[in-house]
PDB file of N, CA and C in Angstrom:
ATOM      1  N   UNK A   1     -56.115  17.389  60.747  1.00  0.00           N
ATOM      2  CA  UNK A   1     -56.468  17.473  59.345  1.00  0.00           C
ATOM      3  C   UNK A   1     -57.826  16.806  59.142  1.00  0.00           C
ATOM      4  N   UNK A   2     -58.842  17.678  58.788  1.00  0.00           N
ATOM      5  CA  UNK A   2     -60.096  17.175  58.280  1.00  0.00           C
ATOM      6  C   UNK A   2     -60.478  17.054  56.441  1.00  0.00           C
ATOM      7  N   UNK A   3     -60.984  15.837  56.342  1.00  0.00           N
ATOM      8  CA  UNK A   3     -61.261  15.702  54.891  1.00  0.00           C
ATOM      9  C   UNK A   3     -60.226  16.853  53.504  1.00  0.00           C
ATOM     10  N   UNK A   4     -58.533  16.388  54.759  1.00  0.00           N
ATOM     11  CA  UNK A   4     -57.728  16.962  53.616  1.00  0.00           C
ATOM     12  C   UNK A   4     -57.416  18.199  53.617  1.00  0.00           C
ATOM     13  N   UNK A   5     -58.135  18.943  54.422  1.00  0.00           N
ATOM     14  CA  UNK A   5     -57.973  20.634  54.462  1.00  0.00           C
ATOM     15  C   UNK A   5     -56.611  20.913  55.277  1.00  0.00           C
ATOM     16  N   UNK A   6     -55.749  21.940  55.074  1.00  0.00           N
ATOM     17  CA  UNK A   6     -54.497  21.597  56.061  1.00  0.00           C
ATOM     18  C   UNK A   6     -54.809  23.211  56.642  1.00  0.00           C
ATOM     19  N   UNK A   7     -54.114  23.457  57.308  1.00  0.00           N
ATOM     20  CA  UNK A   7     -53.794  24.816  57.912  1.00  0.00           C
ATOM     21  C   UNK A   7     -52.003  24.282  58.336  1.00  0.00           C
ATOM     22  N   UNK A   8     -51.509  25.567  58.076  1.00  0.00           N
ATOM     23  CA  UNK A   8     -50.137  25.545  57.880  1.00  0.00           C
ATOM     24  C   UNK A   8     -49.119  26.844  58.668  1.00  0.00           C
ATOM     25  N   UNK A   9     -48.768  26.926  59.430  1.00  0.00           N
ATOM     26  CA  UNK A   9     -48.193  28.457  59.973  1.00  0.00           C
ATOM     27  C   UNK A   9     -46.659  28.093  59.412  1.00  0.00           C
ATOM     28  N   UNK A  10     -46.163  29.552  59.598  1.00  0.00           N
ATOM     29  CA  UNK A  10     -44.926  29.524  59.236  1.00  0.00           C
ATOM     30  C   UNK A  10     -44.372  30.879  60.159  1.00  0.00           C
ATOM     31  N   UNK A  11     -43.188  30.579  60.914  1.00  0.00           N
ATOM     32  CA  UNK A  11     -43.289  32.052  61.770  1.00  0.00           C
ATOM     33  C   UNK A  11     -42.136  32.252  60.944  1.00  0.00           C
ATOM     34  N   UNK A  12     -42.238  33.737  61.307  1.00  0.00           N
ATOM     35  CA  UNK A  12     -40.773  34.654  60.431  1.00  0.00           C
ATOM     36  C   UNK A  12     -40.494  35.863  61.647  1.00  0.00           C
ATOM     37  N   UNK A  13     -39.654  35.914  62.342  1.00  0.00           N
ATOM     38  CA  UNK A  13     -39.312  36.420  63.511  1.00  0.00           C
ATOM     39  C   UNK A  13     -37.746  36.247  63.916  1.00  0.00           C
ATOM     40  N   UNK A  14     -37.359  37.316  64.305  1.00  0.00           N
ATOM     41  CA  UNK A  14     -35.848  37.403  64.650  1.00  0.00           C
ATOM     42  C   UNK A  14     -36.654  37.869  66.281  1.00  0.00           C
ATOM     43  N   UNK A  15     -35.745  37.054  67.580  1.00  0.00           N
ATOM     44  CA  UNK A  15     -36.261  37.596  69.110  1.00  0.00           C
ATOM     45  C   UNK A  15     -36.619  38.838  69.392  1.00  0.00           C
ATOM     46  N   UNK A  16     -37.201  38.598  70.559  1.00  0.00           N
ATOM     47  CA  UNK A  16     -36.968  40.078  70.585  1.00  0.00           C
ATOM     48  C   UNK A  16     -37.871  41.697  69.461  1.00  0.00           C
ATOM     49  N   UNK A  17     -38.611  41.053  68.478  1.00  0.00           N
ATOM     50  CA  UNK A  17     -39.073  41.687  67.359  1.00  0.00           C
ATOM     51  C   UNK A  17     -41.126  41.552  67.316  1.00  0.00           C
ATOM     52  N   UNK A  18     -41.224  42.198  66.752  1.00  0.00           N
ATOM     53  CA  UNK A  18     -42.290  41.389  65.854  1.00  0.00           C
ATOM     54  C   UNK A  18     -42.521  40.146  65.190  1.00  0.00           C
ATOM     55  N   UNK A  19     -43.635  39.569  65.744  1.00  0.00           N
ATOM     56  CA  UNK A  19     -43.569  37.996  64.953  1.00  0.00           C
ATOM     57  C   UNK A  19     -44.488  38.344  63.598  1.00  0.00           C
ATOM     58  N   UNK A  20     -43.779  37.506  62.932  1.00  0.00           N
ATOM     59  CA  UNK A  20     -45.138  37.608  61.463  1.00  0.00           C
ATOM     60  C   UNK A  20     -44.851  36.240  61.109  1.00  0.00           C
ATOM     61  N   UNK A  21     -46.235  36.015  61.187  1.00  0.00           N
ATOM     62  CA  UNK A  21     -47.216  34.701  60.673  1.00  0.00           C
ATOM     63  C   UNK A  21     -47.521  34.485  59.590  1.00  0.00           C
ATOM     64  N   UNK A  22     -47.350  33.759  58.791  1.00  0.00           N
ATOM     65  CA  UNK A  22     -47.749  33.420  57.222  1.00  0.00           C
ATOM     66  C   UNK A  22     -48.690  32.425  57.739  1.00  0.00           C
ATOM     67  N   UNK A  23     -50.029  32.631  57.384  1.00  0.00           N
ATOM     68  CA  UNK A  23     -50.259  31.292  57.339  1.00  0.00           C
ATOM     69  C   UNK A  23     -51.165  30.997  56.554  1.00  0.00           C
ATOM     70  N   UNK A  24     -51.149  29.390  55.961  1.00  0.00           N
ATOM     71  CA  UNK A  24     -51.886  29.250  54.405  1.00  0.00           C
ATOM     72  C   UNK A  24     -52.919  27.918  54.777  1.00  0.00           C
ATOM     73  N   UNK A  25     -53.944  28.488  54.856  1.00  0.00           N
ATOM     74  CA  UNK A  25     -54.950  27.429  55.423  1.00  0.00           C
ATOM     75  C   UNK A  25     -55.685  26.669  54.065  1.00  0.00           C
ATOM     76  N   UNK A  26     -55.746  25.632  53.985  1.00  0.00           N
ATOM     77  CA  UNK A  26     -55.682  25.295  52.229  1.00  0.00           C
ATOM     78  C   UNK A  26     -57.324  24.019  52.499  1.00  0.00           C
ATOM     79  N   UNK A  27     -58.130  24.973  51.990  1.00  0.00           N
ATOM     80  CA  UNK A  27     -59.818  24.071  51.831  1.00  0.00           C
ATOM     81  C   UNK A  27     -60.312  23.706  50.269  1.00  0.00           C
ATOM     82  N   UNK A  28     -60.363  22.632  50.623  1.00  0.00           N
ATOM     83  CA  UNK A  28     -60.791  22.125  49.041  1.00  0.00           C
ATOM     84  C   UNK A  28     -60.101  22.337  47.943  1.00  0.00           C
ATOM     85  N   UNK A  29     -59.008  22.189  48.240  1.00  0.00           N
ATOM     86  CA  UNK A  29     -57.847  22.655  47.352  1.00  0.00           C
ATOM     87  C   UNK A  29     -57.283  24.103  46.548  1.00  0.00           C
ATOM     88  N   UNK A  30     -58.492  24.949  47.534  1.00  0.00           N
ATOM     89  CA  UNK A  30     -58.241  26.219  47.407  1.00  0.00           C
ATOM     90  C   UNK A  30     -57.263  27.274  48.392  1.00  0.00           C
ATOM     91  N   UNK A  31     -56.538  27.909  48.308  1.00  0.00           N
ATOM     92  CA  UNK A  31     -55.356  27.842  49.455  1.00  0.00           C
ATOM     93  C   UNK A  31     -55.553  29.974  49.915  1.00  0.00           C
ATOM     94  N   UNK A  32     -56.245  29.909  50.941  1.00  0.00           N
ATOM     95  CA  UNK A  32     -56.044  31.365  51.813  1.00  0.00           C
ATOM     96  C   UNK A  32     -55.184  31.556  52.318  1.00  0.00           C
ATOM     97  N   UNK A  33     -54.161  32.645  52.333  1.00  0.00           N
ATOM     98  CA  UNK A  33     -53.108  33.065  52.665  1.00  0.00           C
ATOM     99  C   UNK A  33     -53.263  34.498  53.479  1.00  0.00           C
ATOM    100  N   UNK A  34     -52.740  34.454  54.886  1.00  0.00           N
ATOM    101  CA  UNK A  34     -53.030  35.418  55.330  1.00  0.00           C
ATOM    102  C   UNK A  34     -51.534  35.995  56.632  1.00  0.00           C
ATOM    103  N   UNK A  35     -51.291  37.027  56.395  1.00  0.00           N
ATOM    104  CA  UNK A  35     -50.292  37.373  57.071  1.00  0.00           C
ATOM    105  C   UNK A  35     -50.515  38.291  58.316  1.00  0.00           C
ATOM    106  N   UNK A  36     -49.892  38.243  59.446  1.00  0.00           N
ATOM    107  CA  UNK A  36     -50.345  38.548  60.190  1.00  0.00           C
ATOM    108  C   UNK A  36     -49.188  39.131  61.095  1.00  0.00           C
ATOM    109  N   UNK A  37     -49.037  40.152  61.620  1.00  0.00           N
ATOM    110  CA  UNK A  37     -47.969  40.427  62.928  1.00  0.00           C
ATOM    111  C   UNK A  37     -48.090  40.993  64.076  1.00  0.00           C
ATOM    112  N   UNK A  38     -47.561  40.369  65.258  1.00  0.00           N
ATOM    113  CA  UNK A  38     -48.047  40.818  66.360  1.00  0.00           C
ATOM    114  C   UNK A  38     -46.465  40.650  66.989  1.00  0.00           C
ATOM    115  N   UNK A  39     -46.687  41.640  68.412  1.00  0.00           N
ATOM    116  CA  UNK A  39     -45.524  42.198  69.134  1.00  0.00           C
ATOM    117  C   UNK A  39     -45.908  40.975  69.916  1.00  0.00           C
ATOM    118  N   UNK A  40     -44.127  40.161  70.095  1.00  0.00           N
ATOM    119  CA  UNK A  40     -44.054  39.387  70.708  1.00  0.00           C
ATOM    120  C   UNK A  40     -42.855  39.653  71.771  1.00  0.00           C
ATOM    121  N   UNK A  41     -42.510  39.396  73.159  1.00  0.00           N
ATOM    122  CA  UNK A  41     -41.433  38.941  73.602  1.00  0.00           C
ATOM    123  C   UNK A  41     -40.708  37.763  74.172  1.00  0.00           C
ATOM    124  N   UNK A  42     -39.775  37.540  74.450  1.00  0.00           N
ATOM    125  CA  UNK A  42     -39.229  36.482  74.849  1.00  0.00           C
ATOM    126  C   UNK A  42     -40.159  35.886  75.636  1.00  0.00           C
ATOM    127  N   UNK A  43     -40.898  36.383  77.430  1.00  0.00           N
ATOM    128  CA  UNK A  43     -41.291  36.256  78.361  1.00  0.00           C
ATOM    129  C   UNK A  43     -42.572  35.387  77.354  1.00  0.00           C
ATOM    130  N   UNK A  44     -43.074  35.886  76.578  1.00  0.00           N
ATOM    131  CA  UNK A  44     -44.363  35.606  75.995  1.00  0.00           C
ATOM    132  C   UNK A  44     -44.446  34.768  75.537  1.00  0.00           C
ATOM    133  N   UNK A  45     -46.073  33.691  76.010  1.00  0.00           N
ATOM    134  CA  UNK A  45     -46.046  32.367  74.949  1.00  0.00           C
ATOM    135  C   UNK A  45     -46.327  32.173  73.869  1.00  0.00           C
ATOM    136  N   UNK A  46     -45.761  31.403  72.844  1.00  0.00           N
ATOM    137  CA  UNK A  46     -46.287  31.524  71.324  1.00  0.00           C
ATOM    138  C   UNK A  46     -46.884  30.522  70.964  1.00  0.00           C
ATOM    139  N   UNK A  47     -47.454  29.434  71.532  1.00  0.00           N
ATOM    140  CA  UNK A  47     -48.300  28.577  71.011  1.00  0.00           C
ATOM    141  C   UNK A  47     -49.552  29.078  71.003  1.00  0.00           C
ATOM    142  N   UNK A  48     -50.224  29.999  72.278  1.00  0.00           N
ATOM    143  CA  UNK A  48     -50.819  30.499  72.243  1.00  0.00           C
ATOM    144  C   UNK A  48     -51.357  31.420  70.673  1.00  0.00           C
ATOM    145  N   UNK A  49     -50.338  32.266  70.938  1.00  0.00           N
ATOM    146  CA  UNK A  49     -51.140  33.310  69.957  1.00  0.00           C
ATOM    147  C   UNK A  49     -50.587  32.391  68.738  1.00  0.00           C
ATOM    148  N   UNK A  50     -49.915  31.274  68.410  1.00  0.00           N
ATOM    149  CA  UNK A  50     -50.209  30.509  67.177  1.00  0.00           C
ATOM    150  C   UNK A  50     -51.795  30.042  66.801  1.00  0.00           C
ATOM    151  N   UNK A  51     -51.816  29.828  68.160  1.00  0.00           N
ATOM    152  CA  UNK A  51     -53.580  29.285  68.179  1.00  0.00           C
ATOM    153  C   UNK A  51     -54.645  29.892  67.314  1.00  0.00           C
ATOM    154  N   UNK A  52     -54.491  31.398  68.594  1.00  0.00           N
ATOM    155  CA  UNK A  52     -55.375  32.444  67.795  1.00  0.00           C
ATOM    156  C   UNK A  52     -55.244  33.081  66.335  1.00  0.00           C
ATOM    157  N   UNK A  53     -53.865  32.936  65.822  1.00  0.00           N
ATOM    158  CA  UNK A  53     -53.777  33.261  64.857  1.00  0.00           C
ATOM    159  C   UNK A  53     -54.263  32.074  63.414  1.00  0.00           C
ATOM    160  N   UNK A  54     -54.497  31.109  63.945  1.00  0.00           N
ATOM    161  CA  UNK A  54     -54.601  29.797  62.720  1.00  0.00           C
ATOM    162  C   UNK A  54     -56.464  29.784  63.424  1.00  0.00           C
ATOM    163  N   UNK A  55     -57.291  30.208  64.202  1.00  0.00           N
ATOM    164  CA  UNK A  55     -58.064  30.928  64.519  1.00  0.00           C
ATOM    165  C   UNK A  55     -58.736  31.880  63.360  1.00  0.00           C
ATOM    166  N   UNK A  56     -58.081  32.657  63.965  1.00  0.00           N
ATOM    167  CA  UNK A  56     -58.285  34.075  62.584  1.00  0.00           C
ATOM    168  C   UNK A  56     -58.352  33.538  61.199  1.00  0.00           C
ATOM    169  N   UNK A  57     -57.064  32.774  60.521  1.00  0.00           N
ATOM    170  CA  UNK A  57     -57.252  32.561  59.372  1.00  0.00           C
ATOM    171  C   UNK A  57     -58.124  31.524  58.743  1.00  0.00           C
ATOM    172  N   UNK A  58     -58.762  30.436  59.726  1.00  0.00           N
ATOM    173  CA  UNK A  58     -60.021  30.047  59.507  1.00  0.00           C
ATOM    174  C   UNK A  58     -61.348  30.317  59.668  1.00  0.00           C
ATOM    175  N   UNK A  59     -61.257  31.695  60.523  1.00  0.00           N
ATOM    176  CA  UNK A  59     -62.329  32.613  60.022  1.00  0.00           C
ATOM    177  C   UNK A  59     -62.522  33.695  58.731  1.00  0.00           C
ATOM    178  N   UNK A  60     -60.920  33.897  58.234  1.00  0.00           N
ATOM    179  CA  UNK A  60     -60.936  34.972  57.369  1.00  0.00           C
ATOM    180  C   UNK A  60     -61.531  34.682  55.768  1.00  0.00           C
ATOM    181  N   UNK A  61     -61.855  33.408  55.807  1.00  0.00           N
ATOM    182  CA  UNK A  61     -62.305  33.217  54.399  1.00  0.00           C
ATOM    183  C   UNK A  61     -63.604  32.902  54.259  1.00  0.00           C
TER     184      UNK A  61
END
């Protein structure tokens, strides 16, 4: 957390499925919300593409 700004994920995923990412990256008390889904499987790591995805949503604004 820098000077208060948060970034926030939230996964919404049943196994086995599509993951979808909420995530609400909140600057200056202004809050971007961006949703996102990608094909995930078990075998597959998810910190990773948590990464890239909280990534993305601090580029998307």
């Amino acid at each position: 957390m820098i000077w208060k700004d948060t970034i926030e994920a939230e996964v919404l995923y049943p196994k086995n499925t599509a993951m979808r990412l909420l995530l609400r990256h909140t600057v200056q008390k202004r809050e971007y919300r961006v949703l996102e889904e990608a094909s995930v499987s078990e075998g597959c790591g998810h910190i990773p593409l948590l990464v890239d995805a909280l990534d993305l949503a601090n580029q998307s604004h």
